[in-house]
N, C-alpha and C. Protein backbone atom coordinates (compact mmCIF):
# COMPACT_ATOMS: atom_id res chain seq x y z
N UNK A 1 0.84 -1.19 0.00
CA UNK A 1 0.00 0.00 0.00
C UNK A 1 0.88 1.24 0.00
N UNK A 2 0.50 2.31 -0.87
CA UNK A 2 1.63 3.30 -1.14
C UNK A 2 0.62 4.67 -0.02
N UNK A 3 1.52 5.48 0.34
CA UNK A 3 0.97 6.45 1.05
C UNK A 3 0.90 7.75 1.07
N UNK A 4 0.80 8.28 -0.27
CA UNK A 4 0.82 9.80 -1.07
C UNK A 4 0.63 10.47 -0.24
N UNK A 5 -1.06 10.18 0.53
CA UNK A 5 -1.00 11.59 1.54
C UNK A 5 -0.60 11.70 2.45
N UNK A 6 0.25 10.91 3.14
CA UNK A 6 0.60 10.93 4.11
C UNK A 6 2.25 11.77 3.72
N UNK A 7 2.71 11.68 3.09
CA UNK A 7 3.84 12.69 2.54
C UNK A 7 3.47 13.88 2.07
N UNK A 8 2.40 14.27 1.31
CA UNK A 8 1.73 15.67 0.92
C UNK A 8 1.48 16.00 2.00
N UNK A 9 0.43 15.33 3.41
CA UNK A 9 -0.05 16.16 4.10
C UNK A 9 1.03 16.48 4.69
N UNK A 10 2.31 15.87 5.16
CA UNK A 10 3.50 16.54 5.84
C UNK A 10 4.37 17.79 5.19
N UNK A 11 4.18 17.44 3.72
CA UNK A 11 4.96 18.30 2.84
C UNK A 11 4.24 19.61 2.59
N UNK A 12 3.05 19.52 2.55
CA UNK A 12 2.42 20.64 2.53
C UNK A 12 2.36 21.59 4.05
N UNK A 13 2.80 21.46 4.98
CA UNK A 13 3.09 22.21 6.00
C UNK A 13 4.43 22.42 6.46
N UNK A 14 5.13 21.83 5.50
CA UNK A 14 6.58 21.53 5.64
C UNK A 14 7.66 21.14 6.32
N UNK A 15 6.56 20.38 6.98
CA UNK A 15 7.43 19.58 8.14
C UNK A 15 8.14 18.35 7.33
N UNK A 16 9.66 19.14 7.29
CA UNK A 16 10.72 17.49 6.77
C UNK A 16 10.93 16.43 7.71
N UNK A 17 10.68 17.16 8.98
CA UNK A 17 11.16 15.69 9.88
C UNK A 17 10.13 14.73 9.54
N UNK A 18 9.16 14.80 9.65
CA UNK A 18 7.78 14.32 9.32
C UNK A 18 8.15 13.66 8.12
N UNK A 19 8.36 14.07 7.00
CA UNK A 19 8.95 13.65 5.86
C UNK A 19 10.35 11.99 6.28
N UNK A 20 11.33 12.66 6.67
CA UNK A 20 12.09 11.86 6.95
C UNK A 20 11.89 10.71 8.09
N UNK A 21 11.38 10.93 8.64
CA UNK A 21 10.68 10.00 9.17
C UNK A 21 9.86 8.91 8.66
N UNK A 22 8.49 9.48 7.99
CA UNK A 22 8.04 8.56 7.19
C UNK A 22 9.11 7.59 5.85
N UNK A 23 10.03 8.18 5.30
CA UNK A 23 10.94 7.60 4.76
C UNK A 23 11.52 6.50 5.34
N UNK A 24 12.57 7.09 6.61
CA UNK A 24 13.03 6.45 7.60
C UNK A 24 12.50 4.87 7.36
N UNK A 25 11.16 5.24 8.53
CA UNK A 25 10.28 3.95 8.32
C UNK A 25 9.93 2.76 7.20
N UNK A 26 10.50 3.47 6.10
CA UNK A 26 10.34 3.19 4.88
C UNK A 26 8.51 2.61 4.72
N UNK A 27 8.26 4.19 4.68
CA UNK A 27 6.50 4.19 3.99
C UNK A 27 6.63 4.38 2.53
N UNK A 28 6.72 3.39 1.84
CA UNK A 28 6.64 3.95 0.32
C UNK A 28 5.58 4.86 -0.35
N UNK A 29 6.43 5.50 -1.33
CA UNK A 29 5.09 6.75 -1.82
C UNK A 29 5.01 6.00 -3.59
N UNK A 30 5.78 5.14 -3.54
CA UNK A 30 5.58 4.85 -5.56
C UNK A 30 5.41 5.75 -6.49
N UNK A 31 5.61 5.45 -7.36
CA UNK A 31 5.96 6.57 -8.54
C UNK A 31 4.82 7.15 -8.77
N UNK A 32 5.40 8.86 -8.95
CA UNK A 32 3.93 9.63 -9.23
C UNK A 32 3.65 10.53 -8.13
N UNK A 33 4.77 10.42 -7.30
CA UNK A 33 4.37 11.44 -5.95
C UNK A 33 4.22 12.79 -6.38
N UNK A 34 5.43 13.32 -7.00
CA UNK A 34 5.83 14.53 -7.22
C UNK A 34 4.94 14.64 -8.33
N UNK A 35 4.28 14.40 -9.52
CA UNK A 35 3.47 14.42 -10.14
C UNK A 35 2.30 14.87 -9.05
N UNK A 36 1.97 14.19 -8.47
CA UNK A 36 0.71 14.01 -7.86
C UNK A 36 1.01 15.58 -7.05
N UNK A 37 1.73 15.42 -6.17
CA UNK A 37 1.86 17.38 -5.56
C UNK A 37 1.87 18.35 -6.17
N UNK A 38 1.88 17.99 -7.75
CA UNK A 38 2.15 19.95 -8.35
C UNK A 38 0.99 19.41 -9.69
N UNK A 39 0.83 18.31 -9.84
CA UNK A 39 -0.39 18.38 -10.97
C UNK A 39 -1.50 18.65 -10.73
N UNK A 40 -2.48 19.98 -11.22
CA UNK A 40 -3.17 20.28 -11.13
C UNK A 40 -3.41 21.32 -9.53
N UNK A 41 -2.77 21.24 -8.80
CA UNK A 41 -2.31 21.59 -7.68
C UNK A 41 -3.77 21.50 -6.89
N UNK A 42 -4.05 19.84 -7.03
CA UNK A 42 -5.33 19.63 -6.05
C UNK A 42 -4.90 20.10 -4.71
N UNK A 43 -4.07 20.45 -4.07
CA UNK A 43 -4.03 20.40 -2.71
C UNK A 43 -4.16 22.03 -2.22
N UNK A 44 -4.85 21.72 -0.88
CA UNK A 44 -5.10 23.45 -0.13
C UNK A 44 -3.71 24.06 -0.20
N UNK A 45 -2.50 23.46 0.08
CA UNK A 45 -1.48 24.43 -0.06
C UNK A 45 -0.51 23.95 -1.06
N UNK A 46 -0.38 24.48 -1.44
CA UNK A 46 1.23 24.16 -2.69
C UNK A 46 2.48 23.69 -1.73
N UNK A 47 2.88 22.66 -2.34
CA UNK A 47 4.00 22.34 -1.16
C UNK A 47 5.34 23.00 -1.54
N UNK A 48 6.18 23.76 0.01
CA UNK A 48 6.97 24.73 -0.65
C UNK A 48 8.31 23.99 -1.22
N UNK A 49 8.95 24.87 -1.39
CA UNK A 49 10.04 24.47 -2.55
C UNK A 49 11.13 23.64 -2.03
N UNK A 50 11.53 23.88 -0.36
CA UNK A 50 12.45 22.96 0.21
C UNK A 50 11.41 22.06 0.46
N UNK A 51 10.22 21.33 0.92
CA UNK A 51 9.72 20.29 0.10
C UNK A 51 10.41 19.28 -1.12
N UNK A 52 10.16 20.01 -1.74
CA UNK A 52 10.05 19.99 -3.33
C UNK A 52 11.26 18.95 -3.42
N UNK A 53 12.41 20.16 -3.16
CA UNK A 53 13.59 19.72 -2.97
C UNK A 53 14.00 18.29 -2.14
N UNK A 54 14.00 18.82 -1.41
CA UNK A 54 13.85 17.14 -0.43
C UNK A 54 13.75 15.92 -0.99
N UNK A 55 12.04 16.32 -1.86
CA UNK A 55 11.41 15.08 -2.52
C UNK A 55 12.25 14.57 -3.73
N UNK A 56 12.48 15.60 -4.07
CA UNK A 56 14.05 15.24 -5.45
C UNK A 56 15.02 14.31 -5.37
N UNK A 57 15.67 14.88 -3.63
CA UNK A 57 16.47 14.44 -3.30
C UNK A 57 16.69 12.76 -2.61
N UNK A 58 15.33 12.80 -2.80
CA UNK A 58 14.96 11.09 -2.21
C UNK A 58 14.42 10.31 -3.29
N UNK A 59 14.83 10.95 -4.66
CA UNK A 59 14.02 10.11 -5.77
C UNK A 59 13.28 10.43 -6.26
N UNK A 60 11.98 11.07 -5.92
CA UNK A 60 10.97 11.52 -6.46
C UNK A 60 10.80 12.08 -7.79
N UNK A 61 10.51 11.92 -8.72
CA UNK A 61 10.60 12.62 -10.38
C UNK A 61 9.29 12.69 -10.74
N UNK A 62 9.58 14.01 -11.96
CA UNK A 62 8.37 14.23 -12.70
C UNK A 62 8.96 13.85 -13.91
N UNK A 63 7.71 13.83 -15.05
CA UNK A 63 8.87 13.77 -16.38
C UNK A 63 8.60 15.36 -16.97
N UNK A 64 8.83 15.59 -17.97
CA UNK A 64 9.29 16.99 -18.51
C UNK A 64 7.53 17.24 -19.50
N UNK A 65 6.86 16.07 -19.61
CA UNK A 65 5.90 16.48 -20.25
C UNK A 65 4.99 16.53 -19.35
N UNK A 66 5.03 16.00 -18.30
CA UNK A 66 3.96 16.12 -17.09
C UNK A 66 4.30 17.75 -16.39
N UNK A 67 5.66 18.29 -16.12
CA UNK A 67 5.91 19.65 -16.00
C UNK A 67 5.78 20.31 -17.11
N UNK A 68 6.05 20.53 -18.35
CA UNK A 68 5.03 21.33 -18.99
C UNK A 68 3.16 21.46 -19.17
N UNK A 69 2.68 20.58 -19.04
CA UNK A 69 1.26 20.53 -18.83
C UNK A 69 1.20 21.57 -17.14
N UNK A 70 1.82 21.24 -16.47
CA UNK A 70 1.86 21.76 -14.89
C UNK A 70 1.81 23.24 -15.00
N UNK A 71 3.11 23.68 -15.87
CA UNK A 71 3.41 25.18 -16.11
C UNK A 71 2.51 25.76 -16.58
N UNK A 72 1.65 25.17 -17.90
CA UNK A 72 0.79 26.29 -18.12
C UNK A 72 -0.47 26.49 -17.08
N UNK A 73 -0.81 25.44 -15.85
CA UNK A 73 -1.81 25.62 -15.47
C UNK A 73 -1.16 26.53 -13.98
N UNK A 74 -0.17 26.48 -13.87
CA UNK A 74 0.05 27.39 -12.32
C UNK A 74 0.22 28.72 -12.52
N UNK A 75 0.71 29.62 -13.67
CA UNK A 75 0.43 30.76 -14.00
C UNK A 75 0.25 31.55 -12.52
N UNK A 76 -0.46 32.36 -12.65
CA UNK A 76 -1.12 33.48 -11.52
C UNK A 76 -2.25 32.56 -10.80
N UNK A 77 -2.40 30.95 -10.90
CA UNK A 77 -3.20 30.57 -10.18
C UNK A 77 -2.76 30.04 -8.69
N UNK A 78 -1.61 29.61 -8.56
CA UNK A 78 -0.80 29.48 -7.26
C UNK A 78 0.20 30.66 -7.08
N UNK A 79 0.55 31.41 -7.52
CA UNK A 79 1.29 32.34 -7.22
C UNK A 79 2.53 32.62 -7.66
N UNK A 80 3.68 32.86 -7.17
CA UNK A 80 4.89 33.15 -7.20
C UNK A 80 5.63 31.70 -6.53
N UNK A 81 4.84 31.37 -5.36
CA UNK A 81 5.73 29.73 -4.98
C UNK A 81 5.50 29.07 -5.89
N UNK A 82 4.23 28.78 -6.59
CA UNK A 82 3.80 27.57 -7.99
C UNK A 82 5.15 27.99 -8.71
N UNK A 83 5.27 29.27 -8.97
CA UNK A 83 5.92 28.94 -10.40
C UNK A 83 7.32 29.06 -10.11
N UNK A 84 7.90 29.55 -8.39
CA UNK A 84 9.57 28.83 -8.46
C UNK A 84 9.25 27.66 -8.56
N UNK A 85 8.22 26.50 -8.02
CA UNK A 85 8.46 25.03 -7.68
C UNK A 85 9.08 24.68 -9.34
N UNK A 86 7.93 25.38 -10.01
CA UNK A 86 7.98 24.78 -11.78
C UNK A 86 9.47 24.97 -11.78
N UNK A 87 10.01 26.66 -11.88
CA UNK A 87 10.89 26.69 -12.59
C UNK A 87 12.07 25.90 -12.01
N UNK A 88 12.57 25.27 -10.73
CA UNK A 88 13.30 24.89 -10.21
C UNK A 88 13.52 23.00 -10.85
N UNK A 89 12.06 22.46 -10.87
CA UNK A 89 12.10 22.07 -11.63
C UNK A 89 12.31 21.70 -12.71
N UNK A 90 12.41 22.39 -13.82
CA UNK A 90 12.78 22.84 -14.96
C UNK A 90 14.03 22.83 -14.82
N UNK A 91 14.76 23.70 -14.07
CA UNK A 91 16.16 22.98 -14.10
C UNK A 91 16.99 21.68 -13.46
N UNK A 92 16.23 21.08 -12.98
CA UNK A 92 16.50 19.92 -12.30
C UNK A 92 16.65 19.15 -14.11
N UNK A 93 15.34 19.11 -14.62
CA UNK A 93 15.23 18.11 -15.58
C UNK A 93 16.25 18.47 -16.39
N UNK A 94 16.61 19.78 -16.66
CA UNK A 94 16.97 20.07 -18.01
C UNK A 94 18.97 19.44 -17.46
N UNK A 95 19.62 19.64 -16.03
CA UNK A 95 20.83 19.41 -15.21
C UNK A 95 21.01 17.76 -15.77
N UNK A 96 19.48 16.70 -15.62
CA UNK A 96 19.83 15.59 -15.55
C UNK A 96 20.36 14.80 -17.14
């Protein structure tokens, strides 16, 4: 059983220990996490960018056509954090 929200709901308030912890434990999140946090940005808060980061840093991937579909929809609709997450993003993919 994989446990998405249980990493969004930590990531979205940005508690990493919470994060690392659940890792720790080894709660798997299966592929599609990071997809799942910035697509469409179902969630009440955008998860912030050291989030983001973190989640990178433990594996987590988007692919480059799932972040372009992302970009055009965060515009002025999440703000200024939506669109560092994108652009940081963006260079992650473009580095690898």
């Amino acid at each position: 059983m994989l446990c998405h929200d249980c990493y969004l709901e930590a990531g979205q308030h940005g508690n990493l220990a919470a994060l690392e912890c659940l890792r720790r434990l080894g709660v798997p999140w299966g592929e599609g996490l990071l997809t799942k946090a910035i697509e469409g940005w179902a969630l009440p808060l955008p998860l912030p960018l050291p989030v983001v980061q973190w989640l990178w840093g433990q594996g987590a991937r988007i692919s480059g056509q799932q972040l372009r579909a992302v970009r055009q929809e965060v515009g002025g609709r999440r703000g200024r954090d939506g669109v560092e997450v994108v652009e940081w993003l963006e260079r992650q993919l473009t580095a690898a």
